[in-house]
C-alpha atoms as a PDB file:
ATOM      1  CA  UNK A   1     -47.747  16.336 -19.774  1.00  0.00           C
ATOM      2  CA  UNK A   2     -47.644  18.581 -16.873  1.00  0.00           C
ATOM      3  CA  UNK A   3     -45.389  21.799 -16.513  1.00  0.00           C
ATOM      4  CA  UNK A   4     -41.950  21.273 -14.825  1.00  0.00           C
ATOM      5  CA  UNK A   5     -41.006  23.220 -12.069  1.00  0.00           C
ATOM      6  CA  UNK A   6     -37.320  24.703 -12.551  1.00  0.00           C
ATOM      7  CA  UNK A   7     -34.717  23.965  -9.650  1.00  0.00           C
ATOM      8  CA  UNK A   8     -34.701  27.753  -8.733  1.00  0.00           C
ATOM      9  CA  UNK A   9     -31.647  27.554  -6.575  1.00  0.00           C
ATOM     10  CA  UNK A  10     -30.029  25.777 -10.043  1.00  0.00           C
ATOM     11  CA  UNK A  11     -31.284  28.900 -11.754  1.00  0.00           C
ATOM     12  CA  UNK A  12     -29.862  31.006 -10.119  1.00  0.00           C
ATOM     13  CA  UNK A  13     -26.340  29.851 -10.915  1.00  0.00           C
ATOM     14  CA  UNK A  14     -26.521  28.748 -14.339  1.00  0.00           C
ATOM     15  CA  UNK A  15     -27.176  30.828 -17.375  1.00  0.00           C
ATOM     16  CA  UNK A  16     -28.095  29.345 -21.339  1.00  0.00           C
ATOM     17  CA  UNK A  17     -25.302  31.227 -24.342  1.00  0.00           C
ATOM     18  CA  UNK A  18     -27.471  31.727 -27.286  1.00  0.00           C
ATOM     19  CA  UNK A  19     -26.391  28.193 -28.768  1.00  0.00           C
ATOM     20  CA  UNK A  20     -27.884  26.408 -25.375  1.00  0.00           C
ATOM     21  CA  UNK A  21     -24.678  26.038 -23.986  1.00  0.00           C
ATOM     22  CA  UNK A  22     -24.519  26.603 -20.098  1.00  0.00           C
ATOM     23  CA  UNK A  23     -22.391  28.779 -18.316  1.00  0.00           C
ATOM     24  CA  UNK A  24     -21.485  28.949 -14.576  1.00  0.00           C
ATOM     25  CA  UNK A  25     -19.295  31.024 -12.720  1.00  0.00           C
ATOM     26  CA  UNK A  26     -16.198  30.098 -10.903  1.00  0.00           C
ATOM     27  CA  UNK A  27     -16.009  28.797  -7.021  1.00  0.00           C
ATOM     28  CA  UNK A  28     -13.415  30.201  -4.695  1.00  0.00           C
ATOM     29  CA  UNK A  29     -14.028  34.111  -5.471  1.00  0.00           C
ATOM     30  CA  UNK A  30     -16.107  34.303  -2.821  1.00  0.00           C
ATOM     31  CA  UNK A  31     -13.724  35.379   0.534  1.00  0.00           C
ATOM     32  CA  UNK A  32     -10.247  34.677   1.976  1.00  0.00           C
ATOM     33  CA  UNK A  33      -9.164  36.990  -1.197  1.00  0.00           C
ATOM     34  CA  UNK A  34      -6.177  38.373   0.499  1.00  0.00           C
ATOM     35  CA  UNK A  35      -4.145  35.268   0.062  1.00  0.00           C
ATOM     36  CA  UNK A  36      -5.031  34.819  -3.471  1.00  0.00           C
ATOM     37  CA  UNK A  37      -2.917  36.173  -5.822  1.00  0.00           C
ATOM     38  CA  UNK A  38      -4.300  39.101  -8.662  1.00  0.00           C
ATOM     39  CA  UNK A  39      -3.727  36.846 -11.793  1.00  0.00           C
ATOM     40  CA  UNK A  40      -6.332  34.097  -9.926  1.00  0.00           C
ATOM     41  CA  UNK A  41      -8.694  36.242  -9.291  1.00  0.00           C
ATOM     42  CA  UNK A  42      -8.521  37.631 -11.986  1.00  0.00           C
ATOM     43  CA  UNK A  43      -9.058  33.800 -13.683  1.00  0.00           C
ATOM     44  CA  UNK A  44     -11.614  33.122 -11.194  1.00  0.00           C
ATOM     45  CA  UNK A  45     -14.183  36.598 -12.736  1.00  0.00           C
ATOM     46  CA  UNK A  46     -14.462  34.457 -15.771  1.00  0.00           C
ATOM     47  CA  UNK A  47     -17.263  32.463 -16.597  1.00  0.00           C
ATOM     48  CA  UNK A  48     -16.882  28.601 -18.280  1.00  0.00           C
ATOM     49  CA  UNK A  49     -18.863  26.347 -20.570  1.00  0.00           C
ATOM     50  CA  UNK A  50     -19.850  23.702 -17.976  1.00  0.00           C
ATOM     51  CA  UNK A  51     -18.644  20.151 -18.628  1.00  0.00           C
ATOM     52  CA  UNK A  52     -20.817  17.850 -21.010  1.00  0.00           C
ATOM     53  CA  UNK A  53     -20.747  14.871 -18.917  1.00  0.00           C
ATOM     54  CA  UNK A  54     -23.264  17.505 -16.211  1.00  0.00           C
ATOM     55  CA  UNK A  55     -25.149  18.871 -19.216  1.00  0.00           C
ATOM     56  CA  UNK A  56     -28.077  16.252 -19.020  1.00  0.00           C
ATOM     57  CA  UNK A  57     -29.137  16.870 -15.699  1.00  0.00           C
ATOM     58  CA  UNK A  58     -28.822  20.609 -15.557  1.00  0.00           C
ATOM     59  CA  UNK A  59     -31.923  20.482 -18.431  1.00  0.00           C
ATOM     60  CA  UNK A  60     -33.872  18.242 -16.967  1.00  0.00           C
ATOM     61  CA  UNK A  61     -33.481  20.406 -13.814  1.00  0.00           C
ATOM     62  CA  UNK A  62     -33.746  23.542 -15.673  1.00  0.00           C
ATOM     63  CA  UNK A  63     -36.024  22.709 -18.815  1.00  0.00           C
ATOM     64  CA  UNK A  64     -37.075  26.224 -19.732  1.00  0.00           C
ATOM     65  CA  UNK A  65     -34.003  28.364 -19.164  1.00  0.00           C
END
Protein backbone atom coordinates (compact mmCIF):
# COMPACT_ATOMS: atom_id res chain seq x y z
CA UNK A 1 0.00 0.00 0.00
CA UNK A 2 1.34 3.28 -0.96
CA UNK A 3 1.53 6.47 1.35
CA UNK A 4 -1.49 8.88 1.15
CA UNK A 5 -1.00 12.29 0.48
CA UNK A 6 -3.02 14.57 3.07
CA UNK A 7 -5.48 17.27 1.51
CA UNK A 8 -3.16 20.11 2.83
CA UNK A 9 -5.66 22.85 2.30
CA UNK A 10 -8.09 20.28 4.60
CA UNK A 11 -5.21 20.40 7.05
CA UNK A 12 -5.02 23.39 7.49
CA UNK A 13 -8.53 23.84 8.86
CA UNK A 14 -9.12 20.85 10.78
CA UNK A 15 -7.38 19.77 13.91
CA UNK A 16 -7.63 15.86 15.76
CA UNK A 17 -8.74 16.30 20.11
CA UNK A 18 -6.76 13.64 21.74
CA UNK A 19 -9.80 11.09 21.41
CA UNK A 20 -9.66 11.57 17.33
CA UNK A 21 -12.40 13.77 17.34
CA UNK A 22 -12.11 16.74 14.77
CA UNK A 23 -12.43 20.19 15.42
CA UNK A 24 -12.99 23.17 13.04
CA UNK A 25 -13.42 26.65 13.60
CA UNK A 26 -16.40 28.75 12.96
CA UNK A 27 -17.28 30.62 9.42
CA UNK A 28 -18.44 34.20 9.43
CA UNK A 29 -15.58 35.70 11.84
CA UNK A 30 -13.77 36.58 9.13
CA UNK A 31 -14.94 40.54 8.10
CA UNK A 32 -18.10 42.71 8.01
CA UNK A 33 -17.60 42.49 12.05
CA UNK A 34 -19.08 45.82 12.67
CA UNK A 35 -22.60 44.66 12.16
CA UNK A 36 -22.23 41.66 14.23
CA UNK A 37 -23.12 41.90 17.55
CA UNK A 38 -20.28 41.11 20.69
CA UNK A 39 -22.16 37.99 22.08
CA UNK A 40 -21.75 36.38 18.20
CA UNK A 41 -18.56 36.95 17.93
CA UNK A 42 -17.89 36.08 20.76
CA UNK A 43 -19.84 32.45 19.81
CA UNK A 44 -18.19 32.49 16.57
CA UNK A 45 -14.06 32.32 18.56
CA UNK A 46 -15.20 28.93 19.61
CA UNK A 47 -14.21 25.90 18.08
CA UNK A 48 -16.90 22.69 17.45
CA UNK A 49 -16.75 18.93 17.21
CA UNK A 50 -17.54 18.61 13.47
CA UNK A 51 -20.68 16.66 12.56
CA UNK A 52 -20.40 12.71 12.29
CA UNK A 53 -22.25 12.37 9.17
CA UNK A 54 -18.60 14.52 7.53
CA UNK A 55 -16.32 12.46 9.78
CA UNK A 56 -15.60 9.68 7.10
CA UNK A 57 -14.33 11.73 4.51
CA UNK A 58 -12.29 14.17 6.50
CA UNK A 59 -9.97 10.75 7.38
CA UNK A 60 -9.77 9.48 4.33
CA UNK A 61 -8.70 13.01 3.25
CA UNK A 62 -6.61 13.51 6.21
CA UNK A 63 -5.37 9.89 7.24
CA UNK A 64 -2.40 10.86 9.38
CA UNK A 65 -3.51 13.94 11.28
Amino acid sequence: MPKLKTHRGAAKRFKTTGTGKFVRSKAYKSHILTKKNRKRKRRLRKKVVVDSTHVRSLERILPYL
